[in-house]
PDB file of N, CA and C in Angstrom:
ATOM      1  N   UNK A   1     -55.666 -44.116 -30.149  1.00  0.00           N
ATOM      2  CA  UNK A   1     -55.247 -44.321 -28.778  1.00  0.00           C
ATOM      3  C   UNK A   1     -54.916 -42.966 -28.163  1.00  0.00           C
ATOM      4  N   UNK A   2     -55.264 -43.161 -26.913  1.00  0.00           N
ATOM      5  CA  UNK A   2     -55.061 -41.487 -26.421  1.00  0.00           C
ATOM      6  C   UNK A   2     -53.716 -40.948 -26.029  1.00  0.00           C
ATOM      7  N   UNK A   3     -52.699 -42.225 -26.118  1.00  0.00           N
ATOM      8  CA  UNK A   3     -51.358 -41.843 -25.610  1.00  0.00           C
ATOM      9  C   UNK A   3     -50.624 -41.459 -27.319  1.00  0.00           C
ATOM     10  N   UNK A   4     -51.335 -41.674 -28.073  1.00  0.00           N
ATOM     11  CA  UNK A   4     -50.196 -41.283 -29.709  1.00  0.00           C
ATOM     12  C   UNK A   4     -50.763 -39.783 -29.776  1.00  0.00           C
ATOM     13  N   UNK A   5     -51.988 -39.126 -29.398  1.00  0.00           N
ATOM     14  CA  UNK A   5     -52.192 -37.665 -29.333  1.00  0.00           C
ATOM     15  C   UNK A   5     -51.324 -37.280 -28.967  1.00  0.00           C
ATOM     16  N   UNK A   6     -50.481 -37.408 -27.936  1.00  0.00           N
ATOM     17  CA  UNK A   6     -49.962 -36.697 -27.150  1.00  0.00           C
ATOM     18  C   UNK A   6     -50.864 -35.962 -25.733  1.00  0.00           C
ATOM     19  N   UNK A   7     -49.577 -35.833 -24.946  1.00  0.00           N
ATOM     20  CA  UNK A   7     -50.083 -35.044 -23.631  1.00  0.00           C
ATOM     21  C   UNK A   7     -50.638 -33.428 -23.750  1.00  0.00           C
ATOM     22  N   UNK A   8     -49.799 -32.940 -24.837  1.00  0.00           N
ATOM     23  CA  UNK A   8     -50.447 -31.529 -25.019  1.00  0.00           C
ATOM     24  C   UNK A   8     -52.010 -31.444 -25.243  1.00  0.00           C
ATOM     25  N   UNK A   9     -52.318 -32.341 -26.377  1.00  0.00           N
ATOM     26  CA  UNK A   9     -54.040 -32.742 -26.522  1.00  0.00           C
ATOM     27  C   UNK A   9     -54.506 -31.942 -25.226  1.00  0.00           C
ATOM     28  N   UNK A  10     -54.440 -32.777 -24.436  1.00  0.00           N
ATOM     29  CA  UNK A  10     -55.004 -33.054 -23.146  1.00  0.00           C
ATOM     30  C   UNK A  10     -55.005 -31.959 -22.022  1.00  0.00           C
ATOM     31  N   UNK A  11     -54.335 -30.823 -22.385  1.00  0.00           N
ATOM     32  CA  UNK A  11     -54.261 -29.368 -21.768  1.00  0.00           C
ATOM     33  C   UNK A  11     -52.541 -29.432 -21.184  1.00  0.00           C
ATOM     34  N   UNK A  12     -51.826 -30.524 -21.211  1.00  0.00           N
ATOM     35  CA  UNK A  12     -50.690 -30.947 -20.518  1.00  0.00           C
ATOM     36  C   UNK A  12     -49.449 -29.820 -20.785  1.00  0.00           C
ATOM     37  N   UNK A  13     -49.105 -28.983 -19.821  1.00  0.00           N
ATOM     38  CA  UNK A  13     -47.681 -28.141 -20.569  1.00  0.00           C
ATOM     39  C   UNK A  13     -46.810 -28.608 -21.051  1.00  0.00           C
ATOM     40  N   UNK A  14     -46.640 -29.549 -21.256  1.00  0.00           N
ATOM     41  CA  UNK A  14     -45.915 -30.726 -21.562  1.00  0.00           C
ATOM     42  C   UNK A  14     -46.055 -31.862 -22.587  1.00  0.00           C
ATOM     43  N   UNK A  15     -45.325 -32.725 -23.406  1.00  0.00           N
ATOM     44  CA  UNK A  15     -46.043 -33.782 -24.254  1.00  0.00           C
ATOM     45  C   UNK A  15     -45.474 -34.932 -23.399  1.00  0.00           C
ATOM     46  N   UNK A  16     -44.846 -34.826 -22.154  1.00  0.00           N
ATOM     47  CA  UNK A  16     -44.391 -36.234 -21.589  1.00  0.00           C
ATOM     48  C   UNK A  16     -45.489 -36.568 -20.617  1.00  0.00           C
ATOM     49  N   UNK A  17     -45.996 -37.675 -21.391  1.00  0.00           N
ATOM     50  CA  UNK A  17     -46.976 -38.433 -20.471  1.00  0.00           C
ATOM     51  C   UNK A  17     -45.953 -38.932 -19.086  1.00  0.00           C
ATOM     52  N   UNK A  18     -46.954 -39.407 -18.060  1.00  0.00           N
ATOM     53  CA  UNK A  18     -46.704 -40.080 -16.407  1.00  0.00           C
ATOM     54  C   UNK A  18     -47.975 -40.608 -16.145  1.00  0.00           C
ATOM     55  N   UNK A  19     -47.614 -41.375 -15.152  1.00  0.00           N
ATOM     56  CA  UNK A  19     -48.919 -42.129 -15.329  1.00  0.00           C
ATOM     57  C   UNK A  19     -49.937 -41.530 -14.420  1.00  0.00           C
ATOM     58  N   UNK A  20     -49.864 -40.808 -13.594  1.00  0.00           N
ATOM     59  CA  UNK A  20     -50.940 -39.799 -12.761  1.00  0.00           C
ATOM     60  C   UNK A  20     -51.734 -38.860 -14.245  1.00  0.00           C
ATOM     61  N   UNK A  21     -51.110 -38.138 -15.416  1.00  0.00           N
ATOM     62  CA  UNK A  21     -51.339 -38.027 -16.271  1.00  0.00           C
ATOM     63  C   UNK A  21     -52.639 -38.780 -17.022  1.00  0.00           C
ATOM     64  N   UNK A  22     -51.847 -39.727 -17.136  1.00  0.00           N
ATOM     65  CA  UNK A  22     -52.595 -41.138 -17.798  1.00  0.00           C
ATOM     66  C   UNK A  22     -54.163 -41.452 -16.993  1.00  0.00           C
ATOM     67  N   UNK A  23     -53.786 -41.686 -15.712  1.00  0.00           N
ATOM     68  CA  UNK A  23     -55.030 -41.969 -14.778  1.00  0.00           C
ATOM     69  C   UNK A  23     -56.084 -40.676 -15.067  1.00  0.00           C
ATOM     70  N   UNK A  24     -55.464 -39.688 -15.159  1.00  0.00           N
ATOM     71  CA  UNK A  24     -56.617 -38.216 -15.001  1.00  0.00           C
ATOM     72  C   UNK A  24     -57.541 -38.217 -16.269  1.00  0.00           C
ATOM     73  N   UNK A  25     -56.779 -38.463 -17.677  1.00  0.00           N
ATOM     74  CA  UNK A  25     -57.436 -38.670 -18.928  1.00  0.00           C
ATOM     75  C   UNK A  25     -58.154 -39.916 -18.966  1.00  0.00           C
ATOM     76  N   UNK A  26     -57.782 -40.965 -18.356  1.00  0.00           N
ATOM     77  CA  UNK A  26     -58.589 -42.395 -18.611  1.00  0.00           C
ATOM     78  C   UNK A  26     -59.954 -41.910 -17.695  1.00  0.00           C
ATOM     79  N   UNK A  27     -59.290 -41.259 -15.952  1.00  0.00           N
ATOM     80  CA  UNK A  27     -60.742 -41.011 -15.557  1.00  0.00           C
ATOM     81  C   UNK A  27     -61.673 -39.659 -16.666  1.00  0.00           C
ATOM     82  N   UNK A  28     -61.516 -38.784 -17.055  1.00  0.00           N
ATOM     83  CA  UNK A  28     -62.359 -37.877 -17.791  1.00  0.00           C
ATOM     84  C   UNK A  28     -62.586 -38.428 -19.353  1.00  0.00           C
ATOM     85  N   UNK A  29     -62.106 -39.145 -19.575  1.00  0.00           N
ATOM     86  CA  UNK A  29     -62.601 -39.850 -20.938  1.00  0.00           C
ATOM     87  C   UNK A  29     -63.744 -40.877 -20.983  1.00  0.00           C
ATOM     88  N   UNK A  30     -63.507 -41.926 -20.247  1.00  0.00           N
ATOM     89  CA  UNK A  30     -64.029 -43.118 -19.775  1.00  0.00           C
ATOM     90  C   UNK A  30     -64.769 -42.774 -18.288  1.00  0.00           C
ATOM     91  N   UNK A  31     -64.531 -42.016 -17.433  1.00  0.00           N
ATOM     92  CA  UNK A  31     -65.506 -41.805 -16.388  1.00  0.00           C
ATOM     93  C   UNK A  31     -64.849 -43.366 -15.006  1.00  0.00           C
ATOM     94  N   UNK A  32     -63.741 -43.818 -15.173  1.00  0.00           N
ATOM     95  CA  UNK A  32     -63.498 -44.786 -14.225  1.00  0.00           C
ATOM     96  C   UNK A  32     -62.070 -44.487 -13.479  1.00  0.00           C
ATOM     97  N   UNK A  33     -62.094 -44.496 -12.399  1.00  0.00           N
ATOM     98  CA  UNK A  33     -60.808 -44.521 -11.514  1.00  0.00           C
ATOM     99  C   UNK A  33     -59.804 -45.622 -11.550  1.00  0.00           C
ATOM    100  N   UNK A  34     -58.793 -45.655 -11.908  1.00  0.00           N
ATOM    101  CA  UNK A  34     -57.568 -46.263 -11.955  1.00  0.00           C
ATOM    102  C   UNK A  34     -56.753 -46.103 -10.993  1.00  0.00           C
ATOM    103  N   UNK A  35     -56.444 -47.279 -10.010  1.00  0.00           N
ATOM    104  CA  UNK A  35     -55.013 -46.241  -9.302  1.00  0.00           C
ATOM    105  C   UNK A  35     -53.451 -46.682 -10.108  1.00  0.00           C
ATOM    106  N   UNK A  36     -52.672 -45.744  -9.882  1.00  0.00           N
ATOM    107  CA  UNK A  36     -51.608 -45.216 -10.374  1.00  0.00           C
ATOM    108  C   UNK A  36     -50.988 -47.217 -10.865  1.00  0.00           C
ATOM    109  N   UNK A  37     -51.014 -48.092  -9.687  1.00  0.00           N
ATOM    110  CA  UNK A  37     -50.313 -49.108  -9.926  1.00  0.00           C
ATOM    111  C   UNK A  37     -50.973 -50.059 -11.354  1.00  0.00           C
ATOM    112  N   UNK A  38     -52.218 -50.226 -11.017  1.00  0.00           N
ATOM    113  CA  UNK A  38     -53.198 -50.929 -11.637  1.00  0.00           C
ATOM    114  C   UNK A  38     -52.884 -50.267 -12.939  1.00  0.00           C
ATOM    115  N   UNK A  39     -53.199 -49.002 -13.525  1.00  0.00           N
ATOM    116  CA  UNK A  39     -52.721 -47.838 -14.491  1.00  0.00           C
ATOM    117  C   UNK A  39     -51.413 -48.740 -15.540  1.00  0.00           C
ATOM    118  N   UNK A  40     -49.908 -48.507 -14.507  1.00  0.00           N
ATOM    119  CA  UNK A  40     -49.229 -49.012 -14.803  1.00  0.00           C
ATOM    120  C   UNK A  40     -49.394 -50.703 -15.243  1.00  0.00           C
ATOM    121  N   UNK A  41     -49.700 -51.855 -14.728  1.00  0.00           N
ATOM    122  CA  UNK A  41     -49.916 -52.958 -15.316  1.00  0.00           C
ATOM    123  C   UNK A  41     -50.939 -53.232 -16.491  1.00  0.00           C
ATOM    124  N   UNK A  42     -51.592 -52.178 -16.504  1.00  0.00           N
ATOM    125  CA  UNK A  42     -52.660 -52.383 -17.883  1.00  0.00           C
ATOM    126  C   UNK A  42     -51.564 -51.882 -19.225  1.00  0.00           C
ATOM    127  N   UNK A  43     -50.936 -50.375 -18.844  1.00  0.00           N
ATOM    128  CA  UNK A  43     -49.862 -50.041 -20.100  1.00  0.00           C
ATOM    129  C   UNK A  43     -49.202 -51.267 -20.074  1.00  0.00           C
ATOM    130  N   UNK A  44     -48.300 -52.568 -19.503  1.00  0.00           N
ATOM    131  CA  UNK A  44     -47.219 -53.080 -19.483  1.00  0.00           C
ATOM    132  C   UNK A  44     -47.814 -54.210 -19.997  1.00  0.00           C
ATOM    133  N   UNK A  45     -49.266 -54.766 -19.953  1.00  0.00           N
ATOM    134  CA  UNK A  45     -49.841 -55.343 -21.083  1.00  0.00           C
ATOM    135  C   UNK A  45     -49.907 -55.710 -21.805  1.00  0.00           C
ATOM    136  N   UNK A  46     -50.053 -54.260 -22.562  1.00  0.00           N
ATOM    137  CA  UNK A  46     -50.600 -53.689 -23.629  1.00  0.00           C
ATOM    138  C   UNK A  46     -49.107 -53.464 -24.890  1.00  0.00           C
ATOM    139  N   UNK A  47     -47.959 -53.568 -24.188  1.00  0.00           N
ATOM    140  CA  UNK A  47     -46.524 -53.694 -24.325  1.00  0.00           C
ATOM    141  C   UNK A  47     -45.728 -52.355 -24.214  1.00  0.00           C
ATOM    142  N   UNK A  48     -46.254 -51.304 -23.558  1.00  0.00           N
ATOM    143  CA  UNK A  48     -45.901 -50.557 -23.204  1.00  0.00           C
ATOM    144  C   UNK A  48     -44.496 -50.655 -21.906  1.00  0.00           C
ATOM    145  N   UNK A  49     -43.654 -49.742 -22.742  1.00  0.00           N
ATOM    146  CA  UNK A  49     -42.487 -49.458 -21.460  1.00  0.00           C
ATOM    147  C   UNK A  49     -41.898 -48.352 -20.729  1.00  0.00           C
ATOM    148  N   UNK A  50     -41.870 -48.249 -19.452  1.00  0.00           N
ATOM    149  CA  UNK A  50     -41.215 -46.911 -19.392  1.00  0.00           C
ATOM    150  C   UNK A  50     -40.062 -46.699 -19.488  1.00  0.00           C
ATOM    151  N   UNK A  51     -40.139 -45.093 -19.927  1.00  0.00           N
ATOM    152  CA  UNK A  51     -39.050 -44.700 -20.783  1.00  0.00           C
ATOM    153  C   UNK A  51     -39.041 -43.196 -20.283  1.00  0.00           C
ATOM    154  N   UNK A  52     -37.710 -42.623 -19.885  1.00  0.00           N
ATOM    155  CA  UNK A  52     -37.340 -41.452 -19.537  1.00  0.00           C
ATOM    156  C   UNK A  52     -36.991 -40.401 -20.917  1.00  0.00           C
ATOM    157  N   UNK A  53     -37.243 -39.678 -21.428  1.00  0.00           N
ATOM    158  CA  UNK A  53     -36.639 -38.790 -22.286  1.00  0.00           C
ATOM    159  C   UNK A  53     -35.212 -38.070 -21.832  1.00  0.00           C
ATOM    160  N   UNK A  54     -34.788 -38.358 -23.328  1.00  0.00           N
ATOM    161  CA  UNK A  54     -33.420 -38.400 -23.384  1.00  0.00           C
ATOM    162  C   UNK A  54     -32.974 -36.537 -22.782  1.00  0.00           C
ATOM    163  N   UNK A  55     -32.472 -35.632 -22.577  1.00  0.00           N
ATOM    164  CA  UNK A  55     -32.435 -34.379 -22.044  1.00  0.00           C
ATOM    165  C   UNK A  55     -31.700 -33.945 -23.237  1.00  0.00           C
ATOM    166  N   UNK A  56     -31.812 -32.604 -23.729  1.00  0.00           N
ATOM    167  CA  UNK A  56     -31.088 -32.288 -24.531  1.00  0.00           C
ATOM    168  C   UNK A  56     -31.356 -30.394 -24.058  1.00  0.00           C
ATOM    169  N   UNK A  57     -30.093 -29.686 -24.295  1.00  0.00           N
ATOM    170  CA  UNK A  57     -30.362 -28.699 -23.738  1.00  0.00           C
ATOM    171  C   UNK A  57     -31.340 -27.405 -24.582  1.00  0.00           C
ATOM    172  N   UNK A  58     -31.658 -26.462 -24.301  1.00  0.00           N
ATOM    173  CA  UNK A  58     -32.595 -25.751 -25.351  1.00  0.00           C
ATOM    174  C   UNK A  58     -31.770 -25.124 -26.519  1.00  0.00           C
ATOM    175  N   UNK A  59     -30.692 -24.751 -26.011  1.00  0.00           N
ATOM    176  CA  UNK A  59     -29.892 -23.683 -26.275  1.00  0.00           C
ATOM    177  C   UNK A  59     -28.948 -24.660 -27.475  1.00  0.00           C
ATOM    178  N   UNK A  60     -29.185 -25.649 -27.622  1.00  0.00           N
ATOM    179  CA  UNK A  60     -28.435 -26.894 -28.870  1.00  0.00           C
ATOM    180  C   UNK A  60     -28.416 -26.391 -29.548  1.00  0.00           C
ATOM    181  N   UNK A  61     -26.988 -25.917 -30.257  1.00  0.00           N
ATOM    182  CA  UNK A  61     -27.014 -25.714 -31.913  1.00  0.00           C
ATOM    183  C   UNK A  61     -26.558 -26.954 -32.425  1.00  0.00           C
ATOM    184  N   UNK A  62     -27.809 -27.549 -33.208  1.00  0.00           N
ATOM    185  CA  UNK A  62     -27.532 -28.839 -33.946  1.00  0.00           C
ATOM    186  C   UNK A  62     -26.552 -28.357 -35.252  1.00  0.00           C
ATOM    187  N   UNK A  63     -26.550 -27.685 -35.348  1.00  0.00           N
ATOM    188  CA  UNK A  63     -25.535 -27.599 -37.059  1.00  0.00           C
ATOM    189  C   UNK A  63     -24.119 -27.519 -36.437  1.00  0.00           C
ATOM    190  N   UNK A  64     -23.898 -26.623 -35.129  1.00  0.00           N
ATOM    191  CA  UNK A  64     -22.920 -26.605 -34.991  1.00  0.00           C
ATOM    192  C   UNK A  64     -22.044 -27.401 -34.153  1.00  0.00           C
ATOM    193  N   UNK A  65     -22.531 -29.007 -33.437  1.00  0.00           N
ATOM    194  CA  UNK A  65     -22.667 -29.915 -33.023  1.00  0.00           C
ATOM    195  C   UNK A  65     -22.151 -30.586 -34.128  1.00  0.00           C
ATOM    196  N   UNK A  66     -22.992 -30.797 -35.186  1.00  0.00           N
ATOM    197  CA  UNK A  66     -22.693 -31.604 -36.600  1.00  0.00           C
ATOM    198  C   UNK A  66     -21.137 -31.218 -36.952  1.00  0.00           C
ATOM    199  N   UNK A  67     -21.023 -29.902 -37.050  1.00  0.00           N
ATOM    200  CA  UNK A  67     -19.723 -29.594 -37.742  1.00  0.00           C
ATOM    201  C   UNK A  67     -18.190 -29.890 -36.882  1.00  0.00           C
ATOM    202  N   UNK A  68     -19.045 -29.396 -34.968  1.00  0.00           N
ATOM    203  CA  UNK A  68     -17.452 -30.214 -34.735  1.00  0.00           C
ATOM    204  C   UNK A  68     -17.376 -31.960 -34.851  1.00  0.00           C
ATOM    205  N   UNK A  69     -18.185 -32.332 -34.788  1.00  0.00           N
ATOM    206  CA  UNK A  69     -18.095 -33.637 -34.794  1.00  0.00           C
ATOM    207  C   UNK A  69     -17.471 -34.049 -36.354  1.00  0.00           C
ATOM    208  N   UNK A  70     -17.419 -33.739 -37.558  1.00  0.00           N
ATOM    209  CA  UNK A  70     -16.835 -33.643 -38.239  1.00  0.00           C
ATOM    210  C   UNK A  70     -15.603 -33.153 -38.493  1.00  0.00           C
ATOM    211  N   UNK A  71     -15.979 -31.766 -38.133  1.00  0.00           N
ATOM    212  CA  UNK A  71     -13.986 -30.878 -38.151  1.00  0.00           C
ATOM    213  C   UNK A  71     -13.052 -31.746 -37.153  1.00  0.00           C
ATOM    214  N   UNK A  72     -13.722 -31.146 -35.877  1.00  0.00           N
ATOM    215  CA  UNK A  72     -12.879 -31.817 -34.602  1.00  0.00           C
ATOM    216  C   UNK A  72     -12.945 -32.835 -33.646  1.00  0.00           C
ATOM    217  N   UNK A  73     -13.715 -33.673 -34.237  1.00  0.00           N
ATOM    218  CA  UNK A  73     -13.959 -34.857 -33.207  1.00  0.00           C
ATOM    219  C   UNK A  73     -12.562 -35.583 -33.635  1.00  0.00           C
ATOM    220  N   UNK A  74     -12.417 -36.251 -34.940  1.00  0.00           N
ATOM    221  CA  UNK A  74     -11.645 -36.864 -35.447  1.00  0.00           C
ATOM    222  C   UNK A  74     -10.288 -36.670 -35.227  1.00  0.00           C
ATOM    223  N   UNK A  75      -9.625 -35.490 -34.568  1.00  0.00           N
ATOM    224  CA  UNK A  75      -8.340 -34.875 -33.808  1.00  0.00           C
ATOM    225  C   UNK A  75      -7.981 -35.404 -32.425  1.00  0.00           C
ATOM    226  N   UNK A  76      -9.101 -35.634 -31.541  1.00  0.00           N
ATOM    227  CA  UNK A  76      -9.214 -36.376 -30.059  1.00  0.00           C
ATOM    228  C   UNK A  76      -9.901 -37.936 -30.758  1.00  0.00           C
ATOM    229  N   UNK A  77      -9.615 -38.566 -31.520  1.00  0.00           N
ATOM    230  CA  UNK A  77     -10.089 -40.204 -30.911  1.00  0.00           C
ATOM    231  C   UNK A  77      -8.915 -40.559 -31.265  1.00  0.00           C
ATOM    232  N   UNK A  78      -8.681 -41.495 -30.381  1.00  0.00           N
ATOM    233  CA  UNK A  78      -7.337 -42.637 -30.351  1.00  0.00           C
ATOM    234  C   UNK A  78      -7.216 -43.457 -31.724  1.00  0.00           C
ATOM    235  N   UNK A  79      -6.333 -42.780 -32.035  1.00  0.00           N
ATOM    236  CA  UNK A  79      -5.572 -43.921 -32.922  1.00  0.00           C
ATOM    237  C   UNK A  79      -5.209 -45.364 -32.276  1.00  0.00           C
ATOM    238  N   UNK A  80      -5.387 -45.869 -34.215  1.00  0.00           N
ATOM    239  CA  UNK A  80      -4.877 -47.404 -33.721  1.00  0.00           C
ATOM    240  C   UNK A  80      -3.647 -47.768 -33.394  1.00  0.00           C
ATOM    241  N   UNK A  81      -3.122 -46.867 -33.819  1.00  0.00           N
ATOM    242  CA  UNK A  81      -1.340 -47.575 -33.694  1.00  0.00           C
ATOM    243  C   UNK A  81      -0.845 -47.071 -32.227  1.00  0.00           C
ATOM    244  N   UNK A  82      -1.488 -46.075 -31.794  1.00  0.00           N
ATOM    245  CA  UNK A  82      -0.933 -46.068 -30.525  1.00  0.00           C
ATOM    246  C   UNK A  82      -0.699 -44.555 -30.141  1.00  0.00           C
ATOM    247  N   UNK A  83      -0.657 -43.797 -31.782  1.00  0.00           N
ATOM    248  CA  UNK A  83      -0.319 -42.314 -32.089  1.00  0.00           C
ATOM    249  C   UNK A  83      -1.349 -41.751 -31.271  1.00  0.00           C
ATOM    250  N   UNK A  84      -0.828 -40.412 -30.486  1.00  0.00           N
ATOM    251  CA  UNK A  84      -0.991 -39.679 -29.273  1.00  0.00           C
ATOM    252  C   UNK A  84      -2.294 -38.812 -30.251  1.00  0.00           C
ATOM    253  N   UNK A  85      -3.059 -38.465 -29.611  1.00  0.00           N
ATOM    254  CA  UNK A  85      -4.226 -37.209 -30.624  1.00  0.00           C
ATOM    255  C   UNK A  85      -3.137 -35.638 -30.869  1.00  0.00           C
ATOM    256  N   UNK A  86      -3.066 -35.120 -32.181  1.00  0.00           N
ATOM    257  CA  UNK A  86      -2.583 -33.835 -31.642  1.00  0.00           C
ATOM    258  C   UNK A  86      -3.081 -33.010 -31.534  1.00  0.00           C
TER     259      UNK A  86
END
């Protein structure tokens, strides 16, 4: 299927497919015009859903994300008894 390649395949700067995307590869693959709506009800079909990607910043240090969430998350969540975070 041409959407599990990915969008990069396809010259895309990007791997997030859209469906103007979608329409440009279905027309140069297959040779037929889709408009954008029609496009959309064939993916929704097919059981396709849209879906926004989640944002995450570039600059993420995942290890060091991991570690406060371990060291210091557990200092700020509410206790059960009522005890204040210190």
């Amino acid at each position: 299927m041409i959407l599990a390649q990915g969008a990069l395949t396809y010259g895309f700067s990007t791997d997030l497919w859209t469906i103007p995307r979608i329409v440009q590869v279905a027309e140069t693959q297959w040779g037929v015009r889709y408009s954008e709506t029609a496009m959309w009800r064939m993916l929704k079909r097919h059981g396709l859903s849209w879906q926004r990607p989640r944002r995450q910043a570039r600059e993420k240090n995942l290890v060091a994300v991991r570690n406060w969430r371990r060291r210091s998350w557990p200092r700020y969540e509410k206790k059960p008894d009522g005890e204040r975070p210190s």
